[in-house]
N, C-alpha and C. Protein backbone atom coordinates (compact mmCIF):
# COMPACT_ATOMS: atom_id res chain seq x y z
N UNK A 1 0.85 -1.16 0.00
CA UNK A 1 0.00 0.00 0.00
C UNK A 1 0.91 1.24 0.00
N UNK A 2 0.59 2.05 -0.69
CA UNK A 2 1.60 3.27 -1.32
C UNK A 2 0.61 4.71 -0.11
N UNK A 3 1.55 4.58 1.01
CA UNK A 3 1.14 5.32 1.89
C UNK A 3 0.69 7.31 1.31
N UNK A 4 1.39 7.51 0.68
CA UNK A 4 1.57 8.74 0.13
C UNK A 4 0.28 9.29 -0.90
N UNK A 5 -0.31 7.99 -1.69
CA UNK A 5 -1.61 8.25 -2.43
C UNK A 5 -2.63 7.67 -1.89
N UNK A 6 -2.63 7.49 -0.44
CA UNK A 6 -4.02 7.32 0.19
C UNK A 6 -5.42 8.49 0.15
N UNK A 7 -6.20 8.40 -0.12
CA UNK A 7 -6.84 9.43 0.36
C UNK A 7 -7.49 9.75 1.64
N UNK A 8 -7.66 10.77 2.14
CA UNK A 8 -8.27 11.27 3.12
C UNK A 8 -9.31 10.37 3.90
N UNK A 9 -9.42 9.42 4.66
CA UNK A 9 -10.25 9.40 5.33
C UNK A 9 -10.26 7.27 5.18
N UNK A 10 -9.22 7.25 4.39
CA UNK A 10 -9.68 5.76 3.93
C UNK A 10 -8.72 4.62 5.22
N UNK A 11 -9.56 3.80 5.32
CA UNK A 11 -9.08 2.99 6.52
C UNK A 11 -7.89 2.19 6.26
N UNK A 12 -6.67 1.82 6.94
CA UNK A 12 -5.62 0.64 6.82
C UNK A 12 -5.91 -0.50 8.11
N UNK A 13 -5.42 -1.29 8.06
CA UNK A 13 -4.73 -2.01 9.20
C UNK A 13 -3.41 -2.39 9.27
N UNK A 14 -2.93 -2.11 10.74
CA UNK A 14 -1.65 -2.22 11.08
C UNK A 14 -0.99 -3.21 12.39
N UNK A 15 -0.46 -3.47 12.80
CA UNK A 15 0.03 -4.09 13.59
C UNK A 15 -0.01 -3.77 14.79
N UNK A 16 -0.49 -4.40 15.93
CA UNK A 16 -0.86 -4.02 16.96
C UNK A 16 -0.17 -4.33 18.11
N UNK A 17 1.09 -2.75 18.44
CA UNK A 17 2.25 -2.97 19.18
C UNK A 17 2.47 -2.27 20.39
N UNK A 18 1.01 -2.48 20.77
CA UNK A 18 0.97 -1.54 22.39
C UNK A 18 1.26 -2.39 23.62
N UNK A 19 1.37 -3.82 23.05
CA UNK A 19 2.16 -3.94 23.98
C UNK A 19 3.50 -4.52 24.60
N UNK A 20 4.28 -3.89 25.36
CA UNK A 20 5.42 -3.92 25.68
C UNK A 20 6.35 -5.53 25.67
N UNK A 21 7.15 -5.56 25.17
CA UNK A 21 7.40 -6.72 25.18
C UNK A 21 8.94 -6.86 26.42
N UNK A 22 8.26 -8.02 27.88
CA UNK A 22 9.16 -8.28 28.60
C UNK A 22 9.79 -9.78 28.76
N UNK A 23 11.31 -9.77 28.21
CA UNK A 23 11.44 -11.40 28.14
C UNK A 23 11.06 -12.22 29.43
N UNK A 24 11.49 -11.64 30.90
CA UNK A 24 11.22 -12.14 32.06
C UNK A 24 9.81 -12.58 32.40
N UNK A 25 8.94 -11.85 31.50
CA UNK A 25 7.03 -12.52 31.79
C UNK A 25 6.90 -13.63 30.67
N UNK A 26 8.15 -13.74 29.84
CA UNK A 26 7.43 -15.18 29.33
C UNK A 26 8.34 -16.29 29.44
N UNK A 27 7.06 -17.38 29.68
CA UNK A 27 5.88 -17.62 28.80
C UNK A 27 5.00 -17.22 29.40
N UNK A 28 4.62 -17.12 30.63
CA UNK A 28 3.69 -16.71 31.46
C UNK A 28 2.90 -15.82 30.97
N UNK A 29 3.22 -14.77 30.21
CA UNK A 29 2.02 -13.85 29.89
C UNK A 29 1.83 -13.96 28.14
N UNK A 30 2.47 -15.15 27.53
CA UNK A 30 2.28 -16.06 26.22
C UNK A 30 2.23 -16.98 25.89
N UNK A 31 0.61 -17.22 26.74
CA UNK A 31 0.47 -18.65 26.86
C UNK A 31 0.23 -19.34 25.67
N UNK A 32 0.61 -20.55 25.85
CA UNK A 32 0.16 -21.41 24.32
C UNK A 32 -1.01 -21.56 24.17
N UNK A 33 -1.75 -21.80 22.82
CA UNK A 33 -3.40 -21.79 22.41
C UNK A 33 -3.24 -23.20 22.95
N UNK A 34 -4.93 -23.69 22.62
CA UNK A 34 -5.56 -24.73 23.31
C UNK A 34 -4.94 -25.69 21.58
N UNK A 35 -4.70 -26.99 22.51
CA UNK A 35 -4.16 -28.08 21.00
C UNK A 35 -5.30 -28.04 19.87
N UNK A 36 -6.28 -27.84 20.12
CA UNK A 36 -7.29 -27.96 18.90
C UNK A 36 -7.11 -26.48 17.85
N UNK A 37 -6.40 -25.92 18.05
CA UNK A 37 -5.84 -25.12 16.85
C UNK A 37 -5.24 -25.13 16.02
N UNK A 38 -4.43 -26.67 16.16
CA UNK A 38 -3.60 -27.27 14.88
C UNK A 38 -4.48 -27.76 13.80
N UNK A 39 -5.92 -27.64 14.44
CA UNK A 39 -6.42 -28.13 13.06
C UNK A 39 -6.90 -26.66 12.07
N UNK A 40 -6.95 -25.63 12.56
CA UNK A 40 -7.53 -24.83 12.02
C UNK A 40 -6.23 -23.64 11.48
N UNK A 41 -5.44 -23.74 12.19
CA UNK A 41 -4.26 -22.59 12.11
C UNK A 41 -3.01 -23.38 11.06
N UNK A 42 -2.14 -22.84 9.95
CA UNK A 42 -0.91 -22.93 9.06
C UNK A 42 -0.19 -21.75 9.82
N UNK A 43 0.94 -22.55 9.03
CA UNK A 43 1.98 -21.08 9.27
C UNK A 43 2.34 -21.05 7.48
N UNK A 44 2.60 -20.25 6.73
CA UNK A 44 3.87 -20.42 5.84
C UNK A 44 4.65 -19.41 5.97
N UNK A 45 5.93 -20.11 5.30
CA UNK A 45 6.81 -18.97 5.49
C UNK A 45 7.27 -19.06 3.72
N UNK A 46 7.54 -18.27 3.52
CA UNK A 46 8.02 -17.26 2.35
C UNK A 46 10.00 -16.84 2.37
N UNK A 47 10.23 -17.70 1.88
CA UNK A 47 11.33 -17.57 1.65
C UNK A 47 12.23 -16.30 0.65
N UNK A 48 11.19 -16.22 -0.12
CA UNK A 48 11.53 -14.73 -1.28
C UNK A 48 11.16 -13.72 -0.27
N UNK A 49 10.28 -13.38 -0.02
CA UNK A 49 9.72 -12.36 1.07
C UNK A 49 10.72 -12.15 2.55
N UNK A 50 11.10 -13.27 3.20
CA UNK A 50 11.50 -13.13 4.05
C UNK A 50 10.46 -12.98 5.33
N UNK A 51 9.37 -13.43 5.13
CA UNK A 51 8.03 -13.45 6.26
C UNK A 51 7.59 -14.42 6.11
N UNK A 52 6.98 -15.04 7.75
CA UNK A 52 6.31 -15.71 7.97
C UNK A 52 5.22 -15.76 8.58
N UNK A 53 3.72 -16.29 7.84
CA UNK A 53 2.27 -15.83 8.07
C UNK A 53 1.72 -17.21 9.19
N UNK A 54 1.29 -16.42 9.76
CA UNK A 54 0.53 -17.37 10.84
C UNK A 54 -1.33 -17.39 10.22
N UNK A 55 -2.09 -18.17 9.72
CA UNK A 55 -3.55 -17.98 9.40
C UNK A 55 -3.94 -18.98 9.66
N UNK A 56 -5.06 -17.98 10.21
CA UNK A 56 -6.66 -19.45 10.76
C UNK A 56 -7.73 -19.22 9.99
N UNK A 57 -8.11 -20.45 9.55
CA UNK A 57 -8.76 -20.78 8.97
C UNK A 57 -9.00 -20.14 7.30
N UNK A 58 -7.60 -19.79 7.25
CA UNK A 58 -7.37 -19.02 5.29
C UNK A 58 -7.00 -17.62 5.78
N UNK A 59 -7.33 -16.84 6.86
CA UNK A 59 -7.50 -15.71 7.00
C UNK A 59 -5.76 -15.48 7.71
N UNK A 60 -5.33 -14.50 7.60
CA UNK A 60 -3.96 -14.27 8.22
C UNK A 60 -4.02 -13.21 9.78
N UNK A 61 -3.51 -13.87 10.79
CA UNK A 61 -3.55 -13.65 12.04
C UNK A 61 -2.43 -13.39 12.63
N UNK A 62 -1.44 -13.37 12.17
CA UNK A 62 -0.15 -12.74 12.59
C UNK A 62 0.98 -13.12 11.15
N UNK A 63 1.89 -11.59 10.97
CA UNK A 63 3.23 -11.74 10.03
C UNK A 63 4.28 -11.61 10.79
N UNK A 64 5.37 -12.14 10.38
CA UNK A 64 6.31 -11.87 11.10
C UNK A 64 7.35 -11.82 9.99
N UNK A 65 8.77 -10.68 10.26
CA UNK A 65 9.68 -10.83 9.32
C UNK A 65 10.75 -11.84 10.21
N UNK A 66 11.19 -12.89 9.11
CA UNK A 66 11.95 -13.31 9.14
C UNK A 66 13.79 -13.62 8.62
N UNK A 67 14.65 -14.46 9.48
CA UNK A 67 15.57 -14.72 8.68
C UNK A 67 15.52 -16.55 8.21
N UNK A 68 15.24 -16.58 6.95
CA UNK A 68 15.39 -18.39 6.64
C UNK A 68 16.37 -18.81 5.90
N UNK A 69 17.33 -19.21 7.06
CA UNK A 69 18.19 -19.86 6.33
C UNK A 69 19.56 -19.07 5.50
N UNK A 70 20.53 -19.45 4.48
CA UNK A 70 21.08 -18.62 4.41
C UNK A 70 21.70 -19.60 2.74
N UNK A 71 21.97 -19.27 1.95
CA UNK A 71 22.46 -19.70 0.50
C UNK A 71 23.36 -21.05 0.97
N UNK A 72 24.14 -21.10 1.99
CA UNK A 72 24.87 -22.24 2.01
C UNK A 72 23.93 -23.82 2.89
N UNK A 73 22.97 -23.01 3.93
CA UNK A 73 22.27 -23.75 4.89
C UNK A 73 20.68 -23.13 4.35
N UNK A 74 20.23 -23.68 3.40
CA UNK A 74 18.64 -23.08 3.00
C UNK A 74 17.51 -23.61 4.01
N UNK A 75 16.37 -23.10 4.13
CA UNK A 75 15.45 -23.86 5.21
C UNK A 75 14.72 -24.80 4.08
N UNK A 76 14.43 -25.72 4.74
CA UNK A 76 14.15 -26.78 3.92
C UNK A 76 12.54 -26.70 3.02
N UNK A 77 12.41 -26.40 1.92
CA UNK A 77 11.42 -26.40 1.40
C UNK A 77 10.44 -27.38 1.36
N UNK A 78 9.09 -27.30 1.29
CA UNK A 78 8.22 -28.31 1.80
C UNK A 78 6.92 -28.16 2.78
N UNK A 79 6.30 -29.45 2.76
CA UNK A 79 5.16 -29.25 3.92
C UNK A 79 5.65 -30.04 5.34
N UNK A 80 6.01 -29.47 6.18
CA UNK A 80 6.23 -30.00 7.77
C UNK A 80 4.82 -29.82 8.61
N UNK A 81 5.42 -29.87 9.94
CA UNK A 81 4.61 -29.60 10.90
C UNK A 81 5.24 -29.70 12.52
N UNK A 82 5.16 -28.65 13.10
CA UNK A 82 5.63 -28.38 14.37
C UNK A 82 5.43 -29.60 15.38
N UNK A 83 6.73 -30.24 15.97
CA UNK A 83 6.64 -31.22 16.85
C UNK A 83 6.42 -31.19 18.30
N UNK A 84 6.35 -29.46 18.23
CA UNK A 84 6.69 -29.13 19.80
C UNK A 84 7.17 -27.96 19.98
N UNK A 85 6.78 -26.86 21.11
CA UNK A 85 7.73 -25.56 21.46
C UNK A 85 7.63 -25.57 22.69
N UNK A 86 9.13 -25.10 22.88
CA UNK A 86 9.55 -25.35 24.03
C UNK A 86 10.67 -24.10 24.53
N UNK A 87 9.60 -22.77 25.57
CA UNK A 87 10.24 -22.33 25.83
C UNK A 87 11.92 -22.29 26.68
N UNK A 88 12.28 -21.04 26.45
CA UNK A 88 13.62 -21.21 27.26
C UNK A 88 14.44 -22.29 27.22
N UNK A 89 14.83 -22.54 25.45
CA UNK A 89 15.08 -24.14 25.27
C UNK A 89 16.58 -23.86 25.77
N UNK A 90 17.51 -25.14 26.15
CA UNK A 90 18.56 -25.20 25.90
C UNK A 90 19.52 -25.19 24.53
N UNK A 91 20.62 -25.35 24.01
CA UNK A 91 20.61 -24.53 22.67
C UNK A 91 22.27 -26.14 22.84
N UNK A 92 22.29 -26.64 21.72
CA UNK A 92 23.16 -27.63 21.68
C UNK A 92 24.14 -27.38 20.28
N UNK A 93 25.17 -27.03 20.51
CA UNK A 93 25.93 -26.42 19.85
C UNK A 93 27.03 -27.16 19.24
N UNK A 94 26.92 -27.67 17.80
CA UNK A 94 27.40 -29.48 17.58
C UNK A 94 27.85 -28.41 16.35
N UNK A 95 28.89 -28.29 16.08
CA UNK A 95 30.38 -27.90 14.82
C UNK A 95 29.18 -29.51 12.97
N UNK A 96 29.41 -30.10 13.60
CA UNK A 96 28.98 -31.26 12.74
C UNK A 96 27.34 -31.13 12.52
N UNK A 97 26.28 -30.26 12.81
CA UNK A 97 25.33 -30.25 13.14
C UNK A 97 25.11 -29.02 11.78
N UNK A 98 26.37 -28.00 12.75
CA UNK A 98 25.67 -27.09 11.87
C UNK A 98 26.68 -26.37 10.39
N UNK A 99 27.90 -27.29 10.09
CA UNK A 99 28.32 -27.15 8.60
C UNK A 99 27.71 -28.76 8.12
N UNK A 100 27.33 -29.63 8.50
CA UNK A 100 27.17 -31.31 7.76
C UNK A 100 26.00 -31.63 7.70
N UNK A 101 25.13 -31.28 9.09
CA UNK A 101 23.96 -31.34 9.22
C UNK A 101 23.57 -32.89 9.98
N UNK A 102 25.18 -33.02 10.50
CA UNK A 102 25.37 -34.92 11.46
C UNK A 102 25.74 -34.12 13.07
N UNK A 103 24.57 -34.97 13.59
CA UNK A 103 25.08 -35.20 15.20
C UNK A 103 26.77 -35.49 15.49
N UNK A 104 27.27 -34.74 15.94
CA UNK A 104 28.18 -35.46 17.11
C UNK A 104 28.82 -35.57 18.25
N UNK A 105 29.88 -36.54 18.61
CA UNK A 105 29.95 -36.71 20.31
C UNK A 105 30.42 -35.27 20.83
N UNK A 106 30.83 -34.17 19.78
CA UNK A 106 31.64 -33.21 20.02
C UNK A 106 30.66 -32.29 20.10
N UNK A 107 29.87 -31.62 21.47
CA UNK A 107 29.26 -30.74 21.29
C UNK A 107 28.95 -29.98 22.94
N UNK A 108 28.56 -28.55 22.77
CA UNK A 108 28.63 -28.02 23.81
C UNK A 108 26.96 -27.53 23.95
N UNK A 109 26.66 -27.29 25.29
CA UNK A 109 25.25 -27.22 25.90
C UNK A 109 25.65 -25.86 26.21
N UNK A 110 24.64 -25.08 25.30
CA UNK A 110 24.27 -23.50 26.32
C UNK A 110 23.41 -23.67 27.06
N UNK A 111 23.35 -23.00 28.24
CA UNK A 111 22.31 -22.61 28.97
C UNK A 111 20.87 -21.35 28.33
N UNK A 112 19.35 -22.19 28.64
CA UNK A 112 18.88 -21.14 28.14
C UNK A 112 18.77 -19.68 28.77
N UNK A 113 18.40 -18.57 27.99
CA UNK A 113 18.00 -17.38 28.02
C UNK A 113 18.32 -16.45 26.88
N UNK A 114 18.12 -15.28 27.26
CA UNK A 114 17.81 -14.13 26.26
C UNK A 114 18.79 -14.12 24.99
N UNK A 115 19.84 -14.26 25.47
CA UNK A 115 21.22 -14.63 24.58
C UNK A 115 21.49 -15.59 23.76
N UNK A 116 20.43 -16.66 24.29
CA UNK A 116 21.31 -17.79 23.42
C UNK A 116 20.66 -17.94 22.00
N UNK A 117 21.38 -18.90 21.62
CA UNK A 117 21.35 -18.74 19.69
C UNK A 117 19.79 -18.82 19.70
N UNK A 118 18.88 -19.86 20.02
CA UNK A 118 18.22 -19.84 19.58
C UNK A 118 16.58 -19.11 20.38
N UNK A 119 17.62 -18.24 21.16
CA UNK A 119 16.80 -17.31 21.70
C UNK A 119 15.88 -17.58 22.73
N UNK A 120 14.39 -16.76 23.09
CA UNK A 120 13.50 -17.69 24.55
C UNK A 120 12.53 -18.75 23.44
N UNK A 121 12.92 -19.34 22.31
CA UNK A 121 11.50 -20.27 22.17
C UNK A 121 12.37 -20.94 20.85
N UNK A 122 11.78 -22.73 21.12
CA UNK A 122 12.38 -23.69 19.81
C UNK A 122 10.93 -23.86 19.88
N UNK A 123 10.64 -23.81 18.64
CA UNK A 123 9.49 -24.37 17.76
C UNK A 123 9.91 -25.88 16.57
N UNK A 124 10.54 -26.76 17.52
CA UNK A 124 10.95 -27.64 16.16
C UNK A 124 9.61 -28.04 15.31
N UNK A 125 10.59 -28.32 13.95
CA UNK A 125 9.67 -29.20 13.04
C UNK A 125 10.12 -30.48 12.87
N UNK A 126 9.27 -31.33 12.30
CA UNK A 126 9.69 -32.72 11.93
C UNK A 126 10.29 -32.92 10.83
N UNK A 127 11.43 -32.35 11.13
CA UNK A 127 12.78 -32.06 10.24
C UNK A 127 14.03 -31.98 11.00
N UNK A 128 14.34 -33.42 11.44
CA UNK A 128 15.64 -32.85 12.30
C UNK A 128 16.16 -32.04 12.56
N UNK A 129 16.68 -31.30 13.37
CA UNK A 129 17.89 -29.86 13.69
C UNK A 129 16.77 -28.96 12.81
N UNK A 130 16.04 -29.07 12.51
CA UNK A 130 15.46 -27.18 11.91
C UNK A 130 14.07 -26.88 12.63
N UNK A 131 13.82 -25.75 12.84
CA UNK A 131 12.80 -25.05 13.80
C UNK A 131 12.87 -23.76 13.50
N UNK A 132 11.64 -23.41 14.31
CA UNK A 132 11.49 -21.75 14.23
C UNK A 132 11.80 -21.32 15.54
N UNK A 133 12.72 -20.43 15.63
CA UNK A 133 12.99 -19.63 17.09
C UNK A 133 13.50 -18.56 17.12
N UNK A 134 13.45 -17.99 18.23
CA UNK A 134 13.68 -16.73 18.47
C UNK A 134 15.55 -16.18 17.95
N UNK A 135 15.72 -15.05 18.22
CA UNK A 135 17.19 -14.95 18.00
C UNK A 135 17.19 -13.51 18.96
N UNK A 136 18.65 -13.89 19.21
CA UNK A 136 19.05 -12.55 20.87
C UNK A 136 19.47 -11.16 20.05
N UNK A 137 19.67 -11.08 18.64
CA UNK A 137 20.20 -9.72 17.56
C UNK A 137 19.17 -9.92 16.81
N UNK A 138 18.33 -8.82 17.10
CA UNK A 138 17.04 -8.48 16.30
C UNK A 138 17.37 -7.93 15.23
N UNK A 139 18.18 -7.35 15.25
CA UNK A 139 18.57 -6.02 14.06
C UNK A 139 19.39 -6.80 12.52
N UNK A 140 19.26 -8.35 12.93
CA UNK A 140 20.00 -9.46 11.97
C UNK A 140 18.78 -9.80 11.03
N UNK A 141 17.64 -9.57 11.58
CA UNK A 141 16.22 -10.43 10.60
C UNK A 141 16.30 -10.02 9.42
N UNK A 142 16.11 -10.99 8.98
CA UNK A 142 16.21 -10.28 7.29
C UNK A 142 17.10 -10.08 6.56
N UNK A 143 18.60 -9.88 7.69
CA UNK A 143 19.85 -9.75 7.01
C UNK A 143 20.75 -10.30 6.95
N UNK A 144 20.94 -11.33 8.18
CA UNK A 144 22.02 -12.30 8.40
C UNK A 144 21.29 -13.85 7.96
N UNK A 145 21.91 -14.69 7.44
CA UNK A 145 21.77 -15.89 7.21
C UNK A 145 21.53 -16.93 8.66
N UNK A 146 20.97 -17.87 8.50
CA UNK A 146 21.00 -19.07 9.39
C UNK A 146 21.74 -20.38 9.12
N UNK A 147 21.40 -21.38 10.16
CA UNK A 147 21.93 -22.70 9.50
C UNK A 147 20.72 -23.28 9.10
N UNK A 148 19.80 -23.24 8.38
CA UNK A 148 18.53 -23.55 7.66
C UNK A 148 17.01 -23.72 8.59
N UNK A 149 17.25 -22.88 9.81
CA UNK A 149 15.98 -22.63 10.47
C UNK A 149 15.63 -21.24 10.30
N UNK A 150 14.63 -21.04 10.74
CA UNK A 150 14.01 -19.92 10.34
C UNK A 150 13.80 -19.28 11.84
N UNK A 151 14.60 -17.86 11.50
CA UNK A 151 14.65 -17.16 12.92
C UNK A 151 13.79 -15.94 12.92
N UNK A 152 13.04 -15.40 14.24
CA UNK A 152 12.39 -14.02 14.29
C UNK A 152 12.93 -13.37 15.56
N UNK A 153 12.57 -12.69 15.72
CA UNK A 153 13.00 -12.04 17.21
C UNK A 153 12.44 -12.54 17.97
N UNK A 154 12.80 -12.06 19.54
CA UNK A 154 12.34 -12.87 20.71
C UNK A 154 11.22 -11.79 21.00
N UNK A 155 10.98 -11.24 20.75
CA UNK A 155 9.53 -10.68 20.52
C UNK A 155 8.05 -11.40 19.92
N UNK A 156 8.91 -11.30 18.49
CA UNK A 156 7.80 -12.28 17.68
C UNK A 156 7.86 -13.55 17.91
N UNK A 157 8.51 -14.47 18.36
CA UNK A 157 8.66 -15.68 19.04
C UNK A 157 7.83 -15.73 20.15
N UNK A 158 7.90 -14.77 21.02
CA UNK A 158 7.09 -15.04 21.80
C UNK A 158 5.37 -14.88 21.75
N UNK A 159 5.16 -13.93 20.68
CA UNK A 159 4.31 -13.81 20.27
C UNK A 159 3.75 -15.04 19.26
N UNK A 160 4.53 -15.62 18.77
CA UNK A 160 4.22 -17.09 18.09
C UNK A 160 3.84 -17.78 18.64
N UNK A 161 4.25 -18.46 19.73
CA UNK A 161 4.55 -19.35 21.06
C UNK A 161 2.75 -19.37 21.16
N UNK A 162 2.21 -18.26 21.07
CA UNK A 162 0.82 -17.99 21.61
C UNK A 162 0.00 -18.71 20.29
N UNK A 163 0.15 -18.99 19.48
CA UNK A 163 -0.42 -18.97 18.26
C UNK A 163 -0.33 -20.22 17.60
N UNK A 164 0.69 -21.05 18.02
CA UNK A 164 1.30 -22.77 17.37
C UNK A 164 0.79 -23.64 18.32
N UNK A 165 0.51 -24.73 17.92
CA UNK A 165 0.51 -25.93 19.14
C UNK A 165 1.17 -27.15 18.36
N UNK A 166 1.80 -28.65 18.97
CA UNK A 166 2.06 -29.30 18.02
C UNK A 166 1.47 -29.85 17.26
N UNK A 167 1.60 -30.11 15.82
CA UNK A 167 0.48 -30.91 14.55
C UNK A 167 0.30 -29.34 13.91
N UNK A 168 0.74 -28.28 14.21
CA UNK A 168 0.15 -27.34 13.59
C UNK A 168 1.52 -27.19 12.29
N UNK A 169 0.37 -27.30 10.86
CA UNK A 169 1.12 -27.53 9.64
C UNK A 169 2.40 -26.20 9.79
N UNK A 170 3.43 -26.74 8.62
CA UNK A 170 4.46 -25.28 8.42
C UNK A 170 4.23 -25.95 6.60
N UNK A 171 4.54 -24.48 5.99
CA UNK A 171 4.89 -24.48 4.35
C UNK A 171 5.73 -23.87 4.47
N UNK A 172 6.76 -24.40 4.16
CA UNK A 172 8.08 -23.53 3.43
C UNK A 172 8.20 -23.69 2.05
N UNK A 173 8.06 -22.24 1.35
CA UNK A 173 8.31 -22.44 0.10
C UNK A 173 8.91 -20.63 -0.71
């Protein structure tokens, strides 16, 4: 929408950001929906765009900009579906994981919080090692590459968190 040739009086909708976002109240004040929303709620994400749409029932209920993936580590194109989110995940940091895309014995455990890679929320999919989660450098969305998950801020993560349950489809395309 070409803000500049609107006319006078004509309605938009916009994003609704009154309220404050505190990492210390969640999950507590982002609670997860009830499981019977996996049947009615998609996510896709948009890989050209760089956003990912949350819609129920066809209709779109939350966007979010994203980072997916990156030319060497792409997010995997396809129909998935979320296995699980799990705030304040721990973050497992495997050299072999994330140039090969293989488990191994060689790997280090972050502790979760605000900082860590994959930020306050793992949304895996049933896609080994790839998920949607938060990231601790907001100011990267959109611009820095991943290892083929798809990252948003710990804002919009947490705001996701409210919106997914597991079985709830993903499109990446």
């Amino acid at each position: 929408m070409d803000l500049n040739s609107l006319a006078s009086g004509t309605g938009i909708t916009v994003p609704n950001i009154a309220r404050p976002f505190r990492f210390d109240a969640f999950p507590s004040t982002y609670p997860a929906p009830p499981e019977s929303t996996a049947s009615s709620r998609r996510v896709i994400v948009d890989l050209q765009q760089k956003f990912l749409q949350v819609l129920e029932n066809g209709r779109t209920i939350a966007a979010f900009p994203i980072t997916p993936g990156s030319s060497e580590h792409p997010a995997p194109v396809g129909e998935w579906h979320v296995v699980g989110a799990v705030p304040w995940p721990w973050y497992r940091h495997d050299e072999g994981v994330l140039s090969r895309g293989e488990r191994t014995d060689s790997f280090y455990n972050l502790p979760p919080g605000p900082n860590s890679p994959v930020g306050i929320l793992w949304a895996g999919l049933n896609r080994p090692g790839v998920g949607i989660h938060g990231s601790p450098v907001p100011d990267t969305i959109g611009r820095a590459g991943s290892h083929g998950c798809i990252r948003l801020s710990n804002w919009d993560a947490a705001i996701f968190h409210t919106l997914v349950v597991k079985g709830t489809p993903v499109t990446i395309r």
